[in-house]
Protein backbone atom coordinates (compact mmCIF):
# COMPACT_ATOMS: atom_id res chain seq x y z
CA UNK A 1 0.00 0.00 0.00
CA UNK A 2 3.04 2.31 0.98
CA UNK A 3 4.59 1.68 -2.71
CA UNK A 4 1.23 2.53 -4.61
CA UNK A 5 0.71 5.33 -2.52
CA UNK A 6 4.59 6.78 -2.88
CA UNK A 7 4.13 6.00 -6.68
CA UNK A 8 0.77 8.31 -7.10
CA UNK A 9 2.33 11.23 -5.42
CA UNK A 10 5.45 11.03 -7.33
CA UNK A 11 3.40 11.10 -10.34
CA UNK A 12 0.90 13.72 -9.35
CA UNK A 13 4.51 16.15 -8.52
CA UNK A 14 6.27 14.87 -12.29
CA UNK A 15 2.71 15.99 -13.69
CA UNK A 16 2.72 19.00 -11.44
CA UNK A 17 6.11 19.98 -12.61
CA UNK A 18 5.55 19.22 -16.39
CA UNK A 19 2.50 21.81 -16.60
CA UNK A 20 4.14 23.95 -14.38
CA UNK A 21 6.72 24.32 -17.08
CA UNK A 22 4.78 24.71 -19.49
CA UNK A 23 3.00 27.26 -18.06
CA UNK A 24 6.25 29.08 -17.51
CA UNK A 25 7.23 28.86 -21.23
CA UNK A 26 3.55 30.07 -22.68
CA UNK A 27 3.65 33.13 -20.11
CA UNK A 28 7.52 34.16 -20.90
CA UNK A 29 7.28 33.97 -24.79
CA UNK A 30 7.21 37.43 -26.02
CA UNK A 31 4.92 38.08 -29.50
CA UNK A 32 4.77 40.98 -31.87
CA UNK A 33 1.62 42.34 -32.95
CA UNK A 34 1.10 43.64 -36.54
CA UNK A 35 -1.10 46.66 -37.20
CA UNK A 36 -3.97 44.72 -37.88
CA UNK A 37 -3.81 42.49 -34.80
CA UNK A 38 -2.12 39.83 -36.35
CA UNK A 39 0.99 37.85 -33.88
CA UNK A 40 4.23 36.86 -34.82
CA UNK A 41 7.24 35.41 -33.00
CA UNK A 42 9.99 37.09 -34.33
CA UNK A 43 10.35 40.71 -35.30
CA UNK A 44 11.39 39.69 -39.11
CA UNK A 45 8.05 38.05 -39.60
CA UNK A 46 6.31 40.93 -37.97
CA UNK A 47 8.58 43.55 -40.32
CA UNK A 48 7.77 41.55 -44.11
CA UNK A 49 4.71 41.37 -42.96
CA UNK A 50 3.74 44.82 -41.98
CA UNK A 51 5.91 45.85 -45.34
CA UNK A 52 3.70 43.00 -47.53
CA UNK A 53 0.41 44.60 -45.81
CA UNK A 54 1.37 48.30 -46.70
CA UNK A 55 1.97 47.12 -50.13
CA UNK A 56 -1.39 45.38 -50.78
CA UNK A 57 -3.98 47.09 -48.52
CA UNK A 58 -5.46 49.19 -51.34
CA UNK A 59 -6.35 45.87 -53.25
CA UNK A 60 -8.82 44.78 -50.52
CA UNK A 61 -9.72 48.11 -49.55
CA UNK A 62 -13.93 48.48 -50.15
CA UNK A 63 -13.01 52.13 -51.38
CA UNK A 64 -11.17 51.22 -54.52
CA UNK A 65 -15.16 50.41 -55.93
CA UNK A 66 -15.98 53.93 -55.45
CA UNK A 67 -12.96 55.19 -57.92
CA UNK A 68 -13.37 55.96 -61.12
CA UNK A 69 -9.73 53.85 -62.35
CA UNK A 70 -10.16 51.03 -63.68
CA UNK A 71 -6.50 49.33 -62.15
CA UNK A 72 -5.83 49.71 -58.76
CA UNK A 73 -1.74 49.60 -58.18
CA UNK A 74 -1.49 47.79 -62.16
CA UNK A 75 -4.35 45.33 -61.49
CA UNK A 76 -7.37 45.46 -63.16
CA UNK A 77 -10.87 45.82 -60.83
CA UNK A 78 -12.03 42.92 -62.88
CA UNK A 79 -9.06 40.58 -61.50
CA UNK A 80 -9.62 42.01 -57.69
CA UNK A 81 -12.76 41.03 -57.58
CA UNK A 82 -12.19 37.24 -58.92
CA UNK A 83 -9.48 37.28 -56.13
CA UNK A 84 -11.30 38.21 -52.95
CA UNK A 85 -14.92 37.17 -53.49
CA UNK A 86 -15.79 35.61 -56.68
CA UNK A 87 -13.19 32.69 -57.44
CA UNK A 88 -11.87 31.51 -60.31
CA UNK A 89 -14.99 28.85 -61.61
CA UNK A 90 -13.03 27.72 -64.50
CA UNK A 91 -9.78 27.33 -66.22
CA UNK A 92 -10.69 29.42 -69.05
CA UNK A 93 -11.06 32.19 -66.42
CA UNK A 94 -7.98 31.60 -64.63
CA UNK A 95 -5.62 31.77 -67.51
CA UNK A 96 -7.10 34.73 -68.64
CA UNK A 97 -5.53 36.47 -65.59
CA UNK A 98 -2.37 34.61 -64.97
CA UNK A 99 -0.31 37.68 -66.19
CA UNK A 100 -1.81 39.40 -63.08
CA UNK A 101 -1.47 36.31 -60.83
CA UNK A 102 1.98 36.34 -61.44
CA UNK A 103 2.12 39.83 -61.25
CA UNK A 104 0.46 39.05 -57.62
CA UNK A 105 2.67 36.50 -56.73
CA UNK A 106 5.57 38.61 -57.51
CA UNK A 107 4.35 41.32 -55.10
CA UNK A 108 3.76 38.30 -52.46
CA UNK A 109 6.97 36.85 -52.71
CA UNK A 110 9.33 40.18 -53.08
């Protein structure tokens, strides 16, 4: 009975120590938070990302439909509006635009 007993509590203290850890680790990790509330762990991420958002904001920006232009940083209107609500249906439709999804990648990946 003195064995099982001895065994439990040494297990209940590993366990104890384990989360405690753990706990320890989450609280201590610092994170850096983007303009638009987004978390990263290092301050590179945080930096190409806050660059990459600068650089594309006026695509998904509900104001561009009020302008009169019909591109929108070289990107046609057309094109925008496949990308953030409308899809690509087909593969007639996509290769119609993969001059500006390149041109989109590029922009992604720079």
């Amino acid at each position: 009975m003195d064995i099982t007993l001895i065994a439990i509590a040494i297990f209940i203290l590993i366990a104890i120590v384990f989360l405690s850890l753990f706990l320890f680790k989450s609280i201590n990790k610092k994170s850096f938070i983007a303009d638009d509330g987004s978390i990263f762990d290092s301050q590179s991420d945080l930096d190409l990302y806050q660059k990459l958002y600068n650089d594309t904001k006026p695509l998904f920006s509900p104001d561009t439909e009020k302008g009169s232009s019909q591109q929108i940083l070289g990107f046609d209107k057309t094109f925008l509006s496949k990308v953030t609500t409308e899809g690509f249906p087909d593969l007639k439709t996509l290769v119609k635009y993969r001059k500006q999804l390149k041109s989109l990648s590029d922009l992604i990946n720079t």
